[in-house]
Protein backbone atom coordinates (compact mmCIF):
# COMPACT_ATOMS: atom_id res chain seq x y z
CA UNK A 1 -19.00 -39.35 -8.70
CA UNK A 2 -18.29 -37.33 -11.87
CA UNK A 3 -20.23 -34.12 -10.97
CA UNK A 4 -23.37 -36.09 -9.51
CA UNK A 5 -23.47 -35.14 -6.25
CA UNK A 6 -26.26 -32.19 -6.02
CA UNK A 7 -28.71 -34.26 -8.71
CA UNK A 8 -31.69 -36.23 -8.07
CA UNK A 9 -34.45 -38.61 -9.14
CA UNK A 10 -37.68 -38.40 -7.48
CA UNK A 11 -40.33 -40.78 -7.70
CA UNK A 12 -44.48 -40.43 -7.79
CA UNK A 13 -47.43 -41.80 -8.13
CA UNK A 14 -50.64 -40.89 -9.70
CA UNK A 15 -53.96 -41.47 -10.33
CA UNK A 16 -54.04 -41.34 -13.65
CA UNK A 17 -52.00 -40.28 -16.78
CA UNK A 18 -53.91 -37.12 -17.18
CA UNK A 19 -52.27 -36.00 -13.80
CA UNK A 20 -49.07 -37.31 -14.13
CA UNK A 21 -48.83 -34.98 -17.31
CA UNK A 22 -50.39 -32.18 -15.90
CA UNK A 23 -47.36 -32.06 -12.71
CA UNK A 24 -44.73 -33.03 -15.69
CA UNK A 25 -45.76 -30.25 -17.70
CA UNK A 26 -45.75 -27.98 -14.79
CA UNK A 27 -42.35 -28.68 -12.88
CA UNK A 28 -40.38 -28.60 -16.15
CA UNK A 29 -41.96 -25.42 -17.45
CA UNK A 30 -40.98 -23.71 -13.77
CA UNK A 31 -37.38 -25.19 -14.15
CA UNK A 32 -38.17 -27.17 -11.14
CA UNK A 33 -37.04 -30.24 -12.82
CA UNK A 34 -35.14 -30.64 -16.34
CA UNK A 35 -36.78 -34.03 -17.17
CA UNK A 36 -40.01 -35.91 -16.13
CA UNK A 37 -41.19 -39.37 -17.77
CA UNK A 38 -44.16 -40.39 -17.10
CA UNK A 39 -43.56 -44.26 -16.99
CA UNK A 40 -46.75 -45.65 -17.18
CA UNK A 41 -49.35 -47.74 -15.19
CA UNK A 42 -48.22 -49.88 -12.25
CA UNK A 43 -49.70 -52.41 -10.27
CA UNK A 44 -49.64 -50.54 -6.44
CA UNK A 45 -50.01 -52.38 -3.34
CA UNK A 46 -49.77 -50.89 -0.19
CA UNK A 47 -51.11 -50.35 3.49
CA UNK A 48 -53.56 -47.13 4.04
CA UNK A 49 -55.47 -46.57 7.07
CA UNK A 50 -54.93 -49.74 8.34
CA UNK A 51 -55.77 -51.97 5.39
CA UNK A 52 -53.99 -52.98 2.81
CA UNK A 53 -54.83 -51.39 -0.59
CA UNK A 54 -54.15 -52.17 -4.43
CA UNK A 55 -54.51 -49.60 -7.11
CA UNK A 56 -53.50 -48.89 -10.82
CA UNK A 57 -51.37 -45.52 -10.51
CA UNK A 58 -49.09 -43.94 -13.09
CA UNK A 59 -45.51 -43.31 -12.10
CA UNK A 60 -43.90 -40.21 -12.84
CA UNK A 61 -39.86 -40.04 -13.20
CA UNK A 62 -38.17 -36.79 -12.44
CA UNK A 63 -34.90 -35.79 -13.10
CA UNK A 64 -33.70 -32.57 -10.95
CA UNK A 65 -31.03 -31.24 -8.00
CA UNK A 66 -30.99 -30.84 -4.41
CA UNK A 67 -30.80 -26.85 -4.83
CA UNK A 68 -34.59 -27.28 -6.64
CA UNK A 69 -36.09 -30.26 -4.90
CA UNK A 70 -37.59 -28.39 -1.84
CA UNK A 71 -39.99 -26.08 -4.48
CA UNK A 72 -40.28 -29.11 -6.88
CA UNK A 73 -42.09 -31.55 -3.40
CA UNK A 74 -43.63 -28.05 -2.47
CA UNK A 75 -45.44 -27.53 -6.12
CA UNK A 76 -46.12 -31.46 -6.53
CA UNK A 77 -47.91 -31.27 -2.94
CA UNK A 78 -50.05 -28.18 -4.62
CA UNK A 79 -51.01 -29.95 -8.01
CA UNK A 80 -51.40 -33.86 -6.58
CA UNK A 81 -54.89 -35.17 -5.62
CA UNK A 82 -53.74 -37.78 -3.22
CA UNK A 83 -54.10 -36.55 0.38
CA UNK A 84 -50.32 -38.09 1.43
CA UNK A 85 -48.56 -38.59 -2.42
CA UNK A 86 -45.41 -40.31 -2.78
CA UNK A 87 -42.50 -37.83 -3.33
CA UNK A 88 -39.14 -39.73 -2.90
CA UNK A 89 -35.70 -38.46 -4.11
CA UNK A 90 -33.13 -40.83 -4.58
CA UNK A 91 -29.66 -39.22 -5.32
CA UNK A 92 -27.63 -39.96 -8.43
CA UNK A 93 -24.37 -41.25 -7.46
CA UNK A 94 -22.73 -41.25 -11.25
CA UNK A 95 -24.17 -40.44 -14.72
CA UNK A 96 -23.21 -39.58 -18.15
CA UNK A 97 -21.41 -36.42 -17.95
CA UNK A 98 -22.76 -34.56 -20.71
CA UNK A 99 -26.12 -35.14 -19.47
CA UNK A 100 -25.47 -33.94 -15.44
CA UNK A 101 -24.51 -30.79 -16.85
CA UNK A 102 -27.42 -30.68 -19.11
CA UNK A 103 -29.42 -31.37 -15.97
CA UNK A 104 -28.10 -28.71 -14.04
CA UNK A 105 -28.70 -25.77 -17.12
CA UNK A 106 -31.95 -26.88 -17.32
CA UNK A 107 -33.06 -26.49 -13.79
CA UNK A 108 -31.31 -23.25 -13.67
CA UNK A 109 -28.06 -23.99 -11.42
C-alpha cells in the first residue's frame, strides 16, 4: 500500500465548467484538497424523482485524505448548486510515492 492508506479521490459533478472551477479553485486554496482536475463534459444519465434524467455535467477530480475529506464534502455542499450533488471518495490503494507525500504536504497533514 506504499503510504496510501489515509488518501482519497473524490468524484463530482457539475453543471457547468464555470462551477467546477469555481469549487476547484476554492478547496485547493483552503488546503482541503492538493489537486482538482476538472475533466470535462460527460454524458449523465440517471434516475431523479422518479424519472430517469440525462444531462451534460462537468466532472471534477479531486485528489485529498481522509483527515480533510469531512470539510472538503462540507465546503463542496456550500458552493454546489445541485440540491443532492455527487460527492464520492474512493480510496487510493497504491500510488507513486513521491506524489502521496506530495499529497499529504499539500493538504496540510
Amino acid at each position: 500500500m506504499r503510504g496510501a492508506r489515509r488518501k482519497l479521490v473524490v468524484f463530482v459533478t457539475t453543471g457547468s465548467k464555470k462551477e467546477a472551477r469555481a469549487i476547484a479553485e476554492t478547496l485547493v486554496d483552503r488546503k482541503l484538497a492538493a489537486c482538482a482536475s476538472v475533466v470535462g463534459v460527460v454524458d449523465s444519465l440517471y434516475r431523479w424523482q422518479g424519472k430517469v434524467q440525462r444531462s451534460r455535467e462537468v466532472l471534477l477530480m479531486i485528489k485529498t485524505t481522509t483527515r480533510t475529506y469531512a470539510a472538503l464534502e462540507r465546503r463542496v455542499k456550500a458552493l454546489h448548486s445541485y440540491e443532492v450533488p455527487e460527492i464520492i471518495a474512493l480510496p487510493i490503494t497504491d500510488g507513486l510515492p513521491a506524489y502521496l507525500a506530495w499529497l499529504d504536504r499539500e493538504t496540510g497533514k
